[in-house]
N, C-alpha and C. Protein backbone atom coordinates (compact mmCIF):
# COMPACT_ATOMS: atom_id res chain seq x y z
N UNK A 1 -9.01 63.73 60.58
CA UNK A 1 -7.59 63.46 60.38
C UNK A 1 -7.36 63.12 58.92
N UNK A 2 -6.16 63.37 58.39
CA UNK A 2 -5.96 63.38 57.14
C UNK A 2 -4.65 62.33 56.94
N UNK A 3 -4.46 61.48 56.62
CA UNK A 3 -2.82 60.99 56.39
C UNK A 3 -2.89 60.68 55.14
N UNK A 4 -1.23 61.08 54.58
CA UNK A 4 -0.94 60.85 53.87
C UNK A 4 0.24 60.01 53.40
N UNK A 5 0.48 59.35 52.30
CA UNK A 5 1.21 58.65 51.63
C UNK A 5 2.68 59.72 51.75
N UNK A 6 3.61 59.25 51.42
CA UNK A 6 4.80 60.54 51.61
C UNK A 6 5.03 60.27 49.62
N UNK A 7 5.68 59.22 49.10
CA UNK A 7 6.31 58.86 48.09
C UNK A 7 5.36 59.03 46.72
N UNK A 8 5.17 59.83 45.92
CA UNK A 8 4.54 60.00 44.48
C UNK A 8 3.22 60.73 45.18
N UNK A 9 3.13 61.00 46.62
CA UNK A 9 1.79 61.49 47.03
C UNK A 9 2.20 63.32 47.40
N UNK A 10 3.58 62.81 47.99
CA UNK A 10 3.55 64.76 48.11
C UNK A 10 4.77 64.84 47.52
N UNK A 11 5.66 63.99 47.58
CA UNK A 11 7.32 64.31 46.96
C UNK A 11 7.54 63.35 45.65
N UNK A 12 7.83 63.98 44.61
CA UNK A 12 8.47 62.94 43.32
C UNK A 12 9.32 62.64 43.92
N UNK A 13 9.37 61.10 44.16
CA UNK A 13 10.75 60.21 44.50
C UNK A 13 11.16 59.62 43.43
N UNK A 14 10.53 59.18 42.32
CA UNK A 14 11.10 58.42 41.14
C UNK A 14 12.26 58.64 40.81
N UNK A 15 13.09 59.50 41.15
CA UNK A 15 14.53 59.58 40.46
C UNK A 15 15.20 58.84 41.51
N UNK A 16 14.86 58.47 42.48
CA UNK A 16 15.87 57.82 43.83
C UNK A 16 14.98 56.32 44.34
N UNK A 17 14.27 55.78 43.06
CA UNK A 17 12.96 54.72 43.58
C UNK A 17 14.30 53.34 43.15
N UNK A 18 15.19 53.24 42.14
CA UNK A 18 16.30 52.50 42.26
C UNK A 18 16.95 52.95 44.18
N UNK A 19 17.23 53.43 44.30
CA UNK A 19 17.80 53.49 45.50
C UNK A 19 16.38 53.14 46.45
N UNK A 20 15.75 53.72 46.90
CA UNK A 20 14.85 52.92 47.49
C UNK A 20 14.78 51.49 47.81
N UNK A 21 14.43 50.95 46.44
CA UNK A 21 14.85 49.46 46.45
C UNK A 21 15.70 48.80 47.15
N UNK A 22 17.05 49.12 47.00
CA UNK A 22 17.90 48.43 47.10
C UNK A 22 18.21 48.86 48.84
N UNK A 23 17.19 49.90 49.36
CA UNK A 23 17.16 50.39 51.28
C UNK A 23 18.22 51.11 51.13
N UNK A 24 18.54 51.72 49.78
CA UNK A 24 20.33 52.85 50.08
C UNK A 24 19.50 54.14 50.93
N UNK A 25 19.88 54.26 51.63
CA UNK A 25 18.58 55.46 52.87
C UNK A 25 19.42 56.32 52.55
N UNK A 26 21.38 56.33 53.15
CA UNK A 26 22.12 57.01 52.70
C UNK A 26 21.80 57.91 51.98
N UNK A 27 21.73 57.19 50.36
CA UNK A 27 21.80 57.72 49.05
C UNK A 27 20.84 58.57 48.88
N UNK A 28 19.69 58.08 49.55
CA UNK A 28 18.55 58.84 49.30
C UNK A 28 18.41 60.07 49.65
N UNK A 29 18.62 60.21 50.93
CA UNK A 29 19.24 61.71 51.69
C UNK A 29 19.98 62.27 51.27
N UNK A 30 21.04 61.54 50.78
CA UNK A 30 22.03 62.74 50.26
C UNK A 30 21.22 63.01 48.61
N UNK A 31 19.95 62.86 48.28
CA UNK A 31 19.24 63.26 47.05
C UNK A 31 18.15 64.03 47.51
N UNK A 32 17.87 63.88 48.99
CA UNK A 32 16.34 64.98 49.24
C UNK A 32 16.23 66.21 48.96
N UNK A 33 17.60 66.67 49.04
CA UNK A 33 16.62 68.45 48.95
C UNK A 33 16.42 68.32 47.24
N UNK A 34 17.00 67.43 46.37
CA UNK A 34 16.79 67.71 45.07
C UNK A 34 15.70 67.37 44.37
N UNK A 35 15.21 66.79 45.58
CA UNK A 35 13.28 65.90 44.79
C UNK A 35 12.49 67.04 44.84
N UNK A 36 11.46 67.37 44.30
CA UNK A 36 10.24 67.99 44.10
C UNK A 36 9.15 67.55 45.04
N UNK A 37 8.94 68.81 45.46
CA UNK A 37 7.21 68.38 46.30
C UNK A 37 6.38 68.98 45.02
N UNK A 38 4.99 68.11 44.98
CA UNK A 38 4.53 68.14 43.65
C UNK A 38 3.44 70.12 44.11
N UNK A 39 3.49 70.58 43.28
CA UNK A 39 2.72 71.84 43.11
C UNK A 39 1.80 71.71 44.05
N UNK A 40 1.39 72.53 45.21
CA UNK A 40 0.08 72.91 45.58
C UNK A 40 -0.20 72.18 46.62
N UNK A 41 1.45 71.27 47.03
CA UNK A 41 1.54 70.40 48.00
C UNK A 41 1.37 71.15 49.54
N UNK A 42 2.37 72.31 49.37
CA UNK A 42 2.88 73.13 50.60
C UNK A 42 1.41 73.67 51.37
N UNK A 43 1.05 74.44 49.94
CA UNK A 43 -0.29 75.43 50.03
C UNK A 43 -1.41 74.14 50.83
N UNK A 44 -1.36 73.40 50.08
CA UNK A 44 -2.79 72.16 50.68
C UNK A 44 -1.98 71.85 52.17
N UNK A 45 -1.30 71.72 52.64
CA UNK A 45 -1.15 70.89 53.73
C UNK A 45 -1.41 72.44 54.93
N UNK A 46 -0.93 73.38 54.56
CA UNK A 46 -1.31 74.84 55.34
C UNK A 46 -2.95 74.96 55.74
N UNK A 47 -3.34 74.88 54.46
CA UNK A 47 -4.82 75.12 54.58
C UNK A 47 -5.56 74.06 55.29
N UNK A 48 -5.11 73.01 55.23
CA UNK A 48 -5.66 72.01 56.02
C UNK A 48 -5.46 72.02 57.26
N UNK A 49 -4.29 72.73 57.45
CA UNK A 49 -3.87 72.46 59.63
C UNK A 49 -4.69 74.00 60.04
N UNK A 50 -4.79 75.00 59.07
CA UNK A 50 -5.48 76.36 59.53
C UNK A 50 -6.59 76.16 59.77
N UNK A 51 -7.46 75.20 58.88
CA UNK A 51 -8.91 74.15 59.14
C UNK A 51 -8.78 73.71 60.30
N UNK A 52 -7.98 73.00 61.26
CA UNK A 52 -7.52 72.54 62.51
C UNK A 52 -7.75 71.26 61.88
N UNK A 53 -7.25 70.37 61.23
CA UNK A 53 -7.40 69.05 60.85
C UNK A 53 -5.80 68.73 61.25
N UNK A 54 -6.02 67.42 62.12
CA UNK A 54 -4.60 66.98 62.02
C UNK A 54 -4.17 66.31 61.19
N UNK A 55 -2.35 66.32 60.65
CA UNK A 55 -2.15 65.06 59.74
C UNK A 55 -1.13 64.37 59.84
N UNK A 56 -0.93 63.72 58.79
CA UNK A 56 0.12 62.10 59.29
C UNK A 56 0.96 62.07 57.81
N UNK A 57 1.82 61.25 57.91
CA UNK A 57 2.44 60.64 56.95
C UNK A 57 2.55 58.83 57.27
N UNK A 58 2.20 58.27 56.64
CA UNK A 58 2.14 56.92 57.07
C UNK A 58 2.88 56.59 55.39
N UNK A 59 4.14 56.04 56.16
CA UNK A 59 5.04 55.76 55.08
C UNK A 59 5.84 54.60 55.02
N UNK A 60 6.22 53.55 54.08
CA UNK A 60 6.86 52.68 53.59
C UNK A 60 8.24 52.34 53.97
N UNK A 61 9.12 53.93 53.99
CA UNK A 61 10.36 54.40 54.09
C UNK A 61 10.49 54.79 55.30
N UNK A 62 11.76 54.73 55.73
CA UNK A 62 12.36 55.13 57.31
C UNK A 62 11.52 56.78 57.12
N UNK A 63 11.23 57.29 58.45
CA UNK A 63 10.85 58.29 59.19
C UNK A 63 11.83 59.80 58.44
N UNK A 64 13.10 58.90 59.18
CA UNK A 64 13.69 60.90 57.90
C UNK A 64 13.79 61.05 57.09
N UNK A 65 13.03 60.32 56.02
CA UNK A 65 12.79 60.86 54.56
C UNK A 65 11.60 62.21 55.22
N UNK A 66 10.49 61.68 54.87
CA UNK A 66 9.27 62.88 55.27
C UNK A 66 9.66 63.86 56.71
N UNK A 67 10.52 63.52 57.55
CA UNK A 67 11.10 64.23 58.06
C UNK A 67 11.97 65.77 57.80
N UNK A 68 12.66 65.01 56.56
CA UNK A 68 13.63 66.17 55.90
C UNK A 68 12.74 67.13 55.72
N UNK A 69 11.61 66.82 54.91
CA UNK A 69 10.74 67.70 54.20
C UNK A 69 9.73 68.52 54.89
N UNK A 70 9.45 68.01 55.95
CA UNK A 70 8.34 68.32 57.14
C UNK A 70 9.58 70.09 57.48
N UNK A 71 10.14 69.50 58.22
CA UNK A 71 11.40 70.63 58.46
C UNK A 71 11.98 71.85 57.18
N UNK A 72 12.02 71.27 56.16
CA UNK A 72 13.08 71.66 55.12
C UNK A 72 11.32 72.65 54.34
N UNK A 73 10.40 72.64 54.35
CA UNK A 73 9.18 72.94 54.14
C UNK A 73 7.92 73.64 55.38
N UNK A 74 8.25 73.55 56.12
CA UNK A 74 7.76 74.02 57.43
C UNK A 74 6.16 72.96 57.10
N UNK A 75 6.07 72.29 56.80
CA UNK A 75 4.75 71.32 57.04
C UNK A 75 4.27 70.65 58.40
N UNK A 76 3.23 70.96 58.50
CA UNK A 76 2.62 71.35 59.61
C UNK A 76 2.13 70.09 60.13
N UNK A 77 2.79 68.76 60.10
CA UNK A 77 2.74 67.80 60.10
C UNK A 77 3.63 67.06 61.23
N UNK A 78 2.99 66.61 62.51
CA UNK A 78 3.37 65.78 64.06
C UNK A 78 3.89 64.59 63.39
N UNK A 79 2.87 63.73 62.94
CA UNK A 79 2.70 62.26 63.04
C UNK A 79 3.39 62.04 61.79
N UNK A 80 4.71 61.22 62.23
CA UNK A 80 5.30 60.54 60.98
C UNK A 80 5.48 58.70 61.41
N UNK A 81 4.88 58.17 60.82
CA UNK A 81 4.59 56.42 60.41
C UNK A 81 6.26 56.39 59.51
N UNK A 82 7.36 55.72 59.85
CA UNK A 82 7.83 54.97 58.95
C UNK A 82 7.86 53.32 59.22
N UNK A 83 8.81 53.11 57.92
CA UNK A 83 8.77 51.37 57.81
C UNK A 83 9.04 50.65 59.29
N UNK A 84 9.81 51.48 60.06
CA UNK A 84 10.84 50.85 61.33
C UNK A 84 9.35 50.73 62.52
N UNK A 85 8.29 51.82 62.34
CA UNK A 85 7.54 51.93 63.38
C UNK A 85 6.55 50.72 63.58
N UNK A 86 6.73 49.81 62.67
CA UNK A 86 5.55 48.57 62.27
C UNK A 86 5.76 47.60 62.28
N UNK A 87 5.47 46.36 62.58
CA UNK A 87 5.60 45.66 61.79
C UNK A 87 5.28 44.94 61.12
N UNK A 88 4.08 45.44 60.20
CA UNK A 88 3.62 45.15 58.90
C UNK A 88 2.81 45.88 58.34
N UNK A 89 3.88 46.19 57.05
CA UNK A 89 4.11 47.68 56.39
C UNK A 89 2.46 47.21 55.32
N UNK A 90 2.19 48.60 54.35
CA UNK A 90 0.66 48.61 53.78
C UNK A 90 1.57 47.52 52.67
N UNK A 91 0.13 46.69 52.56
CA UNK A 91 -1.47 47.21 52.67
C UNK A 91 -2.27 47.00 53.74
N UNK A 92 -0.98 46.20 55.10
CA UNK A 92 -1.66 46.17 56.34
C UNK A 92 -1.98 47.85 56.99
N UNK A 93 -3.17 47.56 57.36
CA UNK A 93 -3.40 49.30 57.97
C UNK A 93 -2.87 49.36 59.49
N UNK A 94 -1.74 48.45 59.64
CA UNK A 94 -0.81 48.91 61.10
C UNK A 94 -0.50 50.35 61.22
N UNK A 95 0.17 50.64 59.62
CA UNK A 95 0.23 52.35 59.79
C UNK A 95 -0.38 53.57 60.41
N UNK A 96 -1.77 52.87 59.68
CA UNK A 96 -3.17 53.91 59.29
C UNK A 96 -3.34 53.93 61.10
N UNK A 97 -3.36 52.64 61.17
CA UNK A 97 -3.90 52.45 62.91
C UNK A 97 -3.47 53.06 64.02
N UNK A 98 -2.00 52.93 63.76
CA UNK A 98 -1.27 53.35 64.59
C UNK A 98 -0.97 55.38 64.90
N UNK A 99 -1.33 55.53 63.46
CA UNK A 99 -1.44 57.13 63.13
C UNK A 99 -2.68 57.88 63.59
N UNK A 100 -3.81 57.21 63.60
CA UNK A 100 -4.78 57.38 64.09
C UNK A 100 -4.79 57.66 65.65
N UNK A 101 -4.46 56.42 66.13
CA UNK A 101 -4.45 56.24 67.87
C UNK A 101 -3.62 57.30 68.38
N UNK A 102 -2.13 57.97 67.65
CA UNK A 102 -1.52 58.68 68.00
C UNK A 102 -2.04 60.16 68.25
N UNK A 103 -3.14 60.36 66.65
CA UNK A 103 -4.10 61.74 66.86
C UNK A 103 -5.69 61.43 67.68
N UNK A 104 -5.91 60.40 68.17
CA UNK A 104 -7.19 60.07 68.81
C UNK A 104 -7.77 59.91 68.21
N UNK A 105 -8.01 60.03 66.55
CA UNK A 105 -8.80 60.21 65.80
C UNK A 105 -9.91 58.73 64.91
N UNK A 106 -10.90 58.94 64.97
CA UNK A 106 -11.96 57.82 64.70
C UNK A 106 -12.13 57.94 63.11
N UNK A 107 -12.16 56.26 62.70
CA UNK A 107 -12.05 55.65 61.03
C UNK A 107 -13.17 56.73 60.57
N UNK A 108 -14.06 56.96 60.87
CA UNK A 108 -15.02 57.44 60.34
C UNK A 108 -14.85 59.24 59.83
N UNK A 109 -13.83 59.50 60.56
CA UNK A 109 -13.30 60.94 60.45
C UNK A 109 -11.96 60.95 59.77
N UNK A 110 -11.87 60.05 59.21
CA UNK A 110 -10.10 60.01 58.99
C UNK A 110 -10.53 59.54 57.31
N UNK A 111 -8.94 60.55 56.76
CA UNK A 111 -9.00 60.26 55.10
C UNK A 111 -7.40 59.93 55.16
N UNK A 112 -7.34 59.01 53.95
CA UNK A 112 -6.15 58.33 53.59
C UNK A 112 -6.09 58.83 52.11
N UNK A 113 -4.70 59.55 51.86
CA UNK A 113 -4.40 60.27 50.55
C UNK A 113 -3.20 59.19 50.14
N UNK A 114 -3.07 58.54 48.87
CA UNK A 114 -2.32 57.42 48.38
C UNK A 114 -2.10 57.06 47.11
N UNK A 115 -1.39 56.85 46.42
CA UNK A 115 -1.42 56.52 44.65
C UNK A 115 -0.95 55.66 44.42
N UNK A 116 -1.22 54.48 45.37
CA UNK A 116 -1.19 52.99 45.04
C UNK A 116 -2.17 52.04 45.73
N UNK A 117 -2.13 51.25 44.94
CA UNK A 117 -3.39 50.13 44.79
C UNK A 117 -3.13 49.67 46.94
N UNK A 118 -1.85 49.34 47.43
CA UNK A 118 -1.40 49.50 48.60
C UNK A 118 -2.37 50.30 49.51
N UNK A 119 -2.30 51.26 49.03
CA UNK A 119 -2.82 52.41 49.89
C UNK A 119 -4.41 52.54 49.92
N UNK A 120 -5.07 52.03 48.82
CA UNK A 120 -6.29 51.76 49.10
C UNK A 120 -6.54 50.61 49.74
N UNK A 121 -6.07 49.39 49.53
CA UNK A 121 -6.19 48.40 50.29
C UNK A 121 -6.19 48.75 51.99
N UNK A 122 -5.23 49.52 52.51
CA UNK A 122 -5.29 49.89 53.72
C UNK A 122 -6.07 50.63 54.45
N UNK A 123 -6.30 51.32 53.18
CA UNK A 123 -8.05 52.61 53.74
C UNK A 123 -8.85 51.65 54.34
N UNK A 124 -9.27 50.58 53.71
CA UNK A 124 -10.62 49.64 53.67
C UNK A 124 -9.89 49.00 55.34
N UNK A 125 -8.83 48.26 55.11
CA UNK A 125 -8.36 47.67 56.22
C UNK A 125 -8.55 48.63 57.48
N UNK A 126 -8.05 50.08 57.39
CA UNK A 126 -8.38 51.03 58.81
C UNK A 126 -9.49 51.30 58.21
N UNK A 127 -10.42 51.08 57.65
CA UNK A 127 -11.85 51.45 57.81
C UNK A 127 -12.24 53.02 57.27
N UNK A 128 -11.18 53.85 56.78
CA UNK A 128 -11.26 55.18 56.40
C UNK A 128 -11.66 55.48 55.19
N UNK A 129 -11.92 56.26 54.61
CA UNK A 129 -12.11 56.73 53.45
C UNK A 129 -10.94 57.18 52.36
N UNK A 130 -10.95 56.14 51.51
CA UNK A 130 -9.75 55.96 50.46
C UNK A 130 -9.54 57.02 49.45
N UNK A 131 -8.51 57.77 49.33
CA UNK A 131 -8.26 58.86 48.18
C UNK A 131 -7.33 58.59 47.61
N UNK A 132 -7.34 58.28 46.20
CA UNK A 132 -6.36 58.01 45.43
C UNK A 132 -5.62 59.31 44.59
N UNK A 133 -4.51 59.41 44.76
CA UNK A 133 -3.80 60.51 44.48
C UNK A 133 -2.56 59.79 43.15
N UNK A 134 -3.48 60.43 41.71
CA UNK A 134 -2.66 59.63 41.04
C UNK A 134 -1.88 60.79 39.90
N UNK A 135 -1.61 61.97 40.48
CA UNK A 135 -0.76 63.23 39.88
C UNK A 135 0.25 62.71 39.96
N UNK A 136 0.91 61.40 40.63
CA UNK A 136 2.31 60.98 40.43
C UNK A 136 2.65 59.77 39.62
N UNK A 137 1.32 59.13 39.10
CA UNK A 137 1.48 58.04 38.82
C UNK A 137 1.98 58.17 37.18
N UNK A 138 2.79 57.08 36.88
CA UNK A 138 3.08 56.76 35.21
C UNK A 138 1.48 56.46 34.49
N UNK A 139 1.19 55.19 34.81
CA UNK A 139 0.07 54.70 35.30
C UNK A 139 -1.05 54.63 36.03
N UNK A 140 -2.42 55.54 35.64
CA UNK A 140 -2.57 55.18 37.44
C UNK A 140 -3.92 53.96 37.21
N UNK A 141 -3.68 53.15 35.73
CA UNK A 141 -4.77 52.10 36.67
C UNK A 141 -5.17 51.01 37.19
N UNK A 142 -3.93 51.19 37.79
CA UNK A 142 -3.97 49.45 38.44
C UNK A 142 -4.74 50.61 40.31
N UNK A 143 -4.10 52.08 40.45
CA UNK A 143 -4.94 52.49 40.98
C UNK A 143 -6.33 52.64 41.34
N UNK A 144 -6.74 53.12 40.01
CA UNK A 144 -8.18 53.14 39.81
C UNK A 144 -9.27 51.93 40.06
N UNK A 145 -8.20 51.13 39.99
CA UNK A 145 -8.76 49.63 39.53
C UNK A 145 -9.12 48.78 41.10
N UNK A 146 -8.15 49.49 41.77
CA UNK A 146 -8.77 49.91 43.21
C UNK A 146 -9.57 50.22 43.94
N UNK A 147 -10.47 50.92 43.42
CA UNK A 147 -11.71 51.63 43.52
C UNK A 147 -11.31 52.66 44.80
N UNK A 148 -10.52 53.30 44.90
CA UNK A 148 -10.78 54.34 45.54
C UNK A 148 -12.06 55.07 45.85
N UNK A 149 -11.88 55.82 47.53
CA UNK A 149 -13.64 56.47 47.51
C UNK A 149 -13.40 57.30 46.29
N UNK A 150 -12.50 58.06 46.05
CA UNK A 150 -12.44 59.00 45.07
C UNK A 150 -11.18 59.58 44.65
N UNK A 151 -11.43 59.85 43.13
CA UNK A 151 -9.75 59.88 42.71
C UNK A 151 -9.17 61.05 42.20
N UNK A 152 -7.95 61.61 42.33
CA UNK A 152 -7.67 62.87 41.78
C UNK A 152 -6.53 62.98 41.20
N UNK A 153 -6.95 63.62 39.69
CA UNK A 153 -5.41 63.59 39.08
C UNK A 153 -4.48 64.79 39.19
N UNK A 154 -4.73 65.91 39.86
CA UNK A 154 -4.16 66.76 40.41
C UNK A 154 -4.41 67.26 42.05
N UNK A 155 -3.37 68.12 42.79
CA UNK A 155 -3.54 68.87 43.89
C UNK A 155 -4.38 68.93 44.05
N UNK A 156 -5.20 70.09 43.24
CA UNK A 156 -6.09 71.14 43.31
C UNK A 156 -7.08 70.54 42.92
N UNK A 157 -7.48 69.54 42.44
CA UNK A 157 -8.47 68.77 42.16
C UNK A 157 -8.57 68.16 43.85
N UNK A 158 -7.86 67.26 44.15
CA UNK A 158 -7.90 67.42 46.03
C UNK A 158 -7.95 68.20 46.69
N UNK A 159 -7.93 69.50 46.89
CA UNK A 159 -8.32 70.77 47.26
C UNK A 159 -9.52 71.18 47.74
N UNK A 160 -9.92 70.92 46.04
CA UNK A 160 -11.71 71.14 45.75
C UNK A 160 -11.87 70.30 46.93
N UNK A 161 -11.99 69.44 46.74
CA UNK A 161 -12.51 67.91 47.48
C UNK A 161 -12.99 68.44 48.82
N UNK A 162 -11.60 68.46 49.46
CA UNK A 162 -11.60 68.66 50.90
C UNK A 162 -12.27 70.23 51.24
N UNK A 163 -12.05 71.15 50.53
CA UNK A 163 -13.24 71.75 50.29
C UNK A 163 -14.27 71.92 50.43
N UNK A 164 -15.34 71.11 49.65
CA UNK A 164 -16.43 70.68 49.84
C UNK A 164 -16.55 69.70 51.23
N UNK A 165 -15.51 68.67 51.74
CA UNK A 165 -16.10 67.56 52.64
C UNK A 165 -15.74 68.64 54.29
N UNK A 166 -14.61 69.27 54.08
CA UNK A 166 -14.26 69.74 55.09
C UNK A 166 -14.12 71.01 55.68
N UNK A 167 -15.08 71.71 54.86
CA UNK A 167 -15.15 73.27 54.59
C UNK A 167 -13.96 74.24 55.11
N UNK A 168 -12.99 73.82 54.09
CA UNK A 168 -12.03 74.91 53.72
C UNK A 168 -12.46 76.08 53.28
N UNK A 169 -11.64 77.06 53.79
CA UNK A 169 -12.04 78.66 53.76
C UNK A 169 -11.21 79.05 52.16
């Protein structure tokens, strides 16, 4: 199983991270189709469900944000984690946990894709293997500083990865 982060992990949200803040959900929606999914996003999440790997979004933000995009992108993605489904959002791994139990899937088989210090904290907490995804970051080392199992500053640099761990064709 694969989950992922939704925010700086597959979609640039930074232009709507003021709205975020302040929970304008509204605002935010009426800004989704204009955000960017970052390059090589679409292609990686295909190749991964054609692998038969299931995946997740375990996210911060209400459910129809990564919703829009799941739909609006044809992403091949069941399991959506938002803020409302928990209650206690990362770096508790309620998410991770709960995303898991939903695909049956065991810590030991499961990767967590994330580009915040948050998101590694929660790997360790569900027991999974931490990937730091820092192609979105301004910064990424308060990430790094994280120790992620392993870190990537592009897509396709995660690609490779899963690649090699999960023999992508």
């Amino acid at each position: 199983m694969i989950i992922f982060d939704f925010d700086q992990t597959l979609v640039d949200t930074s232009s709507v991270e003021h709205l975020r803040a302040a929970r304008n959900w509204k605002a935010v929606m009426a800004q989704a189709s204009k955000l960017p999914v970052y390059d090589g996003i679409s292609d990686l999440l295909q190749e991964l469900h054609k692998a038969g790997n299931t995946m997740a979004i375990v996210t911060k933000s209400p459910d129809m944000v990564p919703k829009t995009f799941i739909k609006a992108h044809g992403w091949p993605i069941d399991i959506v984690i938002g803020y409302h489904h928990v209650k206690n959002r990362k770096p508790h791994p309620e998410g991770l946990l709960l995303a898991m139990s939903k695909a049956g899937a065991r810590p030991e088989e499961t990767y967590h894709v994330g580009d915040q210090p948050q998101d590694t904290e929660a790997s360790r907490g569900a027991k999974v293997v931490a990937l730091g995804s820092a192609w979105g970051c301004n910064d990424a080392s308060e990430l790094k500083d994280s120790k992620p199992d392993a870190m990537f500053s592009s897509v396709d640099e995660l690609r490779r990865y899963f690649k090699a761990e999960l023999a992508l064709k």
